[in-house]
Protein backbone atom coordinates (compact mmCIF):
# COMPACT_ATOMS: atom_id res chain seq x y z
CA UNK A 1 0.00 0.00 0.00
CA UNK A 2 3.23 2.21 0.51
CA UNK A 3 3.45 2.52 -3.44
CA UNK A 4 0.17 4.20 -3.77
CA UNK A 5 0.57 7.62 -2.15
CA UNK A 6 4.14 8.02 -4.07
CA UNK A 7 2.70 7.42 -7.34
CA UNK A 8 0.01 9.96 -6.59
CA UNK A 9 2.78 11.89 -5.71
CA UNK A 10 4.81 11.75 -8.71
CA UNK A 11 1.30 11.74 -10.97
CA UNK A 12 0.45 14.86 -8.69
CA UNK A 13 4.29 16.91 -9.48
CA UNK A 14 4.31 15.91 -13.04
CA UNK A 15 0.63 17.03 -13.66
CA UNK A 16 1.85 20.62 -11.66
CA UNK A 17 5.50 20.84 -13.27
CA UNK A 18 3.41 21.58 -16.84
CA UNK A 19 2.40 24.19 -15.41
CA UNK A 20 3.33 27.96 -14.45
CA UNK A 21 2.35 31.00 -12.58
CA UNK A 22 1.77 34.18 -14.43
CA UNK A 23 -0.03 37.21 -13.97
CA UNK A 24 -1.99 34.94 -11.72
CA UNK A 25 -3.13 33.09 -14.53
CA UNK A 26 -2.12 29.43 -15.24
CA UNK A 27 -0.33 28.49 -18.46
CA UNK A 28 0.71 25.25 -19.74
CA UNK A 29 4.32 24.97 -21.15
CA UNK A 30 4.71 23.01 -24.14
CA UNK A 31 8.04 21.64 -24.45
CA UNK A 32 7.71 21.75 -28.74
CA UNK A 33 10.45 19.93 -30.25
CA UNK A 34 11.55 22.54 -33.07
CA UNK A 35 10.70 20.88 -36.51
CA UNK A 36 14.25 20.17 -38.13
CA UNK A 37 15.04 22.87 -40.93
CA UNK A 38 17.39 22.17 -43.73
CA UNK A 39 18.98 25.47 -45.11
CA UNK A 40 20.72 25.33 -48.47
CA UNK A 41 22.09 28.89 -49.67
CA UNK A 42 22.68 31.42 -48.21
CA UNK A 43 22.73 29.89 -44.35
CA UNK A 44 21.62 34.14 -43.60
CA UNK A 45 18.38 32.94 -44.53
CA UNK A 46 15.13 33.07 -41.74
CA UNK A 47 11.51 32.16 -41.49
CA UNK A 48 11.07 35.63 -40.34
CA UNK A 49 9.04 38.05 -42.45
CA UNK A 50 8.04 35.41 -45.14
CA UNK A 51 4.63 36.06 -46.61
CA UNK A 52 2.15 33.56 -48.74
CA UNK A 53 2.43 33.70 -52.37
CA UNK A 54 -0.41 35.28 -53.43
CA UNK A 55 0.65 37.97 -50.57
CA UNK A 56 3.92 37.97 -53.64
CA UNK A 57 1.78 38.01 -56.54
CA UNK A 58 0.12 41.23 -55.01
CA UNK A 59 3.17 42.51 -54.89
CA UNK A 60 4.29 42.08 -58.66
CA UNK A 61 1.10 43.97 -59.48
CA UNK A 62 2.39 46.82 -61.58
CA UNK A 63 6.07 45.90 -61.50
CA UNK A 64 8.56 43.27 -62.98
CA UNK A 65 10.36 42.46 -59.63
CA UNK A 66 9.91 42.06 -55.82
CA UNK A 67 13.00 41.30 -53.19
CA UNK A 68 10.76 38.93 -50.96
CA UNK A 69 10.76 35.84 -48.31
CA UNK A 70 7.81 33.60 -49.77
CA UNK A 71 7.01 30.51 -48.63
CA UNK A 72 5.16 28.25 -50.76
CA UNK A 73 4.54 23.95 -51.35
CA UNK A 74 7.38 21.87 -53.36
CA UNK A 75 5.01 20.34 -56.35
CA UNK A 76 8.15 19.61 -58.45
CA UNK A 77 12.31 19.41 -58.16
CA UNK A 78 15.09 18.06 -61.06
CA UNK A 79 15.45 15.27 -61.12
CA UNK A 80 18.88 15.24 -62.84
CA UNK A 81 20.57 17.50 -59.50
CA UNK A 82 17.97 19.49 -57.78
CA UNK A 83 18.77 22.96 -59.76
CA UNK A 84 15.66 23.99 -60.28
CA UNK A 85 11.65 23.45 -58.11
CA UNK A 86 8.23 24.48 -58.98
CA UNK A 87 6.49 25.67 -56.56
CA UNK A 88 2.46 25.96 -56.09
CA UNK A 89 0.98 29.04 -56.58
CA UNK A 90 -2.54 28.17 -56.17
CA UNK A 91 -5.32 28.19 -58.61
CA UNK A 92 -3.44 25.28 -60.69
CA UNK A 93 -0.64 27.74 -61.16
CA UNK A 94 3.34 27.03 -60.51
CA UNK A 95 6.61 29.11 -60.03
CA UNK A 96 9.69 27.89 -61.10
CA UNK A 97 12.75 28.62 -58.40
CA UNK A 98 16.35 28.52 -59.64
CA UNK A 99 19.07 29.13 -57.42
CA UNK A 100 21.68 31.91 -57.60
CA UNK A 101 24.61 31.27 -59.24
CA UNK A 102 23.83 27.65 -59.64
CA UNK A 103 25.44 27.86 -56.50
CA UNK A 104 23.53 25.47 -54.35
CA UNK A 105 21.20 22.66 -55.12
CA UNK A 106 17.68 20.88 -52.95
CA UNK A 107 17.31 17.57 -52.43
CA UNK A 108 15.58 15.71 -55.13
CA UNK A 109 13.47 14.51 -52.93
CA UNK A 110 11.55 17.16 -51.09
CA UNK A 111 8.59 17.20 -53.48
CA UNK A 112 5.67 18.03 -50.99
CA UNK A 113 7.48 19.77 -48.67
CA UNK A 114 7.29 23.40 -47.67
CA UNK A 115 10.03 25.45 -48.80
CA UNK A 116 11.08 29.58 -47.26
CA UNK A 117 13.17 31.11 -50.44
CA UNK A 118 14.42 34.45 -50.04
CA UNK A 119 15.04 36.18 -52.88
CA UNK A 120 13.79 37.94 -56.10
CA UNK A 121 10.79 37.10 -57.65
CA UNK A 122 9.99 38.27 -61.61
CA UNK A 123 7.63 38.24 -64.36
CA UNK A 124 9.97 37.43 -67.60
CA UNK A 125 10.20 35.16 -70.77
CA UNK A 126 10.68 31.59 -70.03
CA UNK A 127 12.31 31.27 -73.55
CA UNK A 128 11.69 27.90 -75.32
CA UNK A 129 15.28 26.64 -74.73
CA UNK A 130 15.34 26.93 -71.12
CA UNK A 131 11.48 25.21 -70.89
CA UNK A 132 13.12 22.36 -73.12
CA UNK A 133 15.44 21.93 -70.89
CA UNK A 134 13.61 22.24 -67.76
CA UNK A 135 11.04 19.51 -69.41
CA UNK A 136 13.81 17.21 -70.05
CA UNK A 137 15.04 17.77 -66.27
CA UNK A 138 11.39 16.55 -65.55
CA UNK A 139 11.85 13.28 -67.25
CA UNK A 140 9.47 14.13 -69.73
CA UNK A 141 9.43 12.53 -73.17
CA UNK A 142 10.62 13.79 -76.42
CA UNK A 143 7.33 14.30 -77.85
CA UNK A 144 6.43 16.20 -74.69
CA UNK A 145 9.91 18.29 -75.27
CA UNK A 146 9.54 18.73 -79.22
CA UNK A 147 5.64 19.90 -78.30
CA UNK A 148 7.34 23.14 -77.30
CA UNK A 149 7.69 25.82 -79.56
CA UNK A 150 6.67 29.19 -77.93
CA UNK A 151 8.50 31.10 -74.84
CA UNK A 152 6.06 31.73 -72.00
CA UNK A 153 5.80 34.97 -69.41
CA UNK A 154 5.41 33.68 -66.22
CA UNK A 155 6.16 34.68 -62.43
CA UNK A 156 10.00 33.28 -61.94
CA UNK A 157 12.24 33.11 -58.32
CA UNK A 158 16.07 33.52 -58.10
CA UNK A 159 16.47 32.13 -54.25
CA UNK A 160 19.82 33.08 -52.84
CA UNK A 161 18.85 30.98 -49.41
CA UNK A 162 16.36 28.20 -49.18
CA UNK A 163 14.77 26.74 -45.93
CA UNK A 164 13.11 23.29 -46.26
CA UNK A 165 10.47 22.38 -43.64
């Protein structure tokens, strides 16, 4: 019967030590463990400050370039060395992320993942070449490839830091 009262005892301080006094209110304290975060880039880089995309696209409104810190779903990586992602954009729409002076690459296999780039975002000319390219990067076939003939304007990202959640 001695075992009784000092588990209620040890049931009673652990129930009590997640808790705290303040301002005469009582708070629970979560003890979170911190989701891992893989930086590739610039290692500068923080979750700080980074806005949704369609918070970006607002942005681009009426100009050709933004300096932002967008987060934003993996949908699509290289699959020849992780140079390039596409990101979701929403309403069936994708951005495609390069990174600055080819100077750092993402795992191939963070499709699905949510990615923090900071960096510049632009409308430009995808020009046929580079989607060519990009589509044999995908894996796709030739006929998919040769089925490209015209440039396309699109919303583009140069990331100089990259955090993977």
């Amino acid at each position: 019967m001695t075992k009784k009262p000092f588990l209620f005892a040890i049931i009673t301080a652990t129930m009590f030590a997640c808790t705290s006094e303040k301002s005469g209110n009582t708070e629970e304290i979560i003890d979170e463990v911190p989701e891992t975060l893989e930086i590739y880039g610039d290692s500068s880089i923080s979750l700080e400050g980074a806005i949704s995309t369609s918070q970006m696209l607002a942005m681009l409104d009426g100009r050709d370039s933004a300096e932002v810190v967008v987060s934003a779903d993996i949908l699509e990586i290289c699959q020849k060395k992780g140079c390039w992602m596409d990101v979701d954009l929403g309403d069936n729409k994708f951005m495609t992320v390069r990174f600055k002076d080819y100077g750092f690459f993402v795992p191939m296999n963070a499709q699905g993942r949510l990615a923090t780039m900071r960096g510049v975002a632009k409308v430009d000319t995808q020009s046929v070449d580079w989607l060519r390219h990009k589509a044999f990067d995908a894996g796709k076939s030739q006929e998919e490839i040769d089925a490209i003939t015209e440039p396309v304007v699109k919303v583009s990202f140069l990331a100089d830091g990259v955090i993977l959640q």
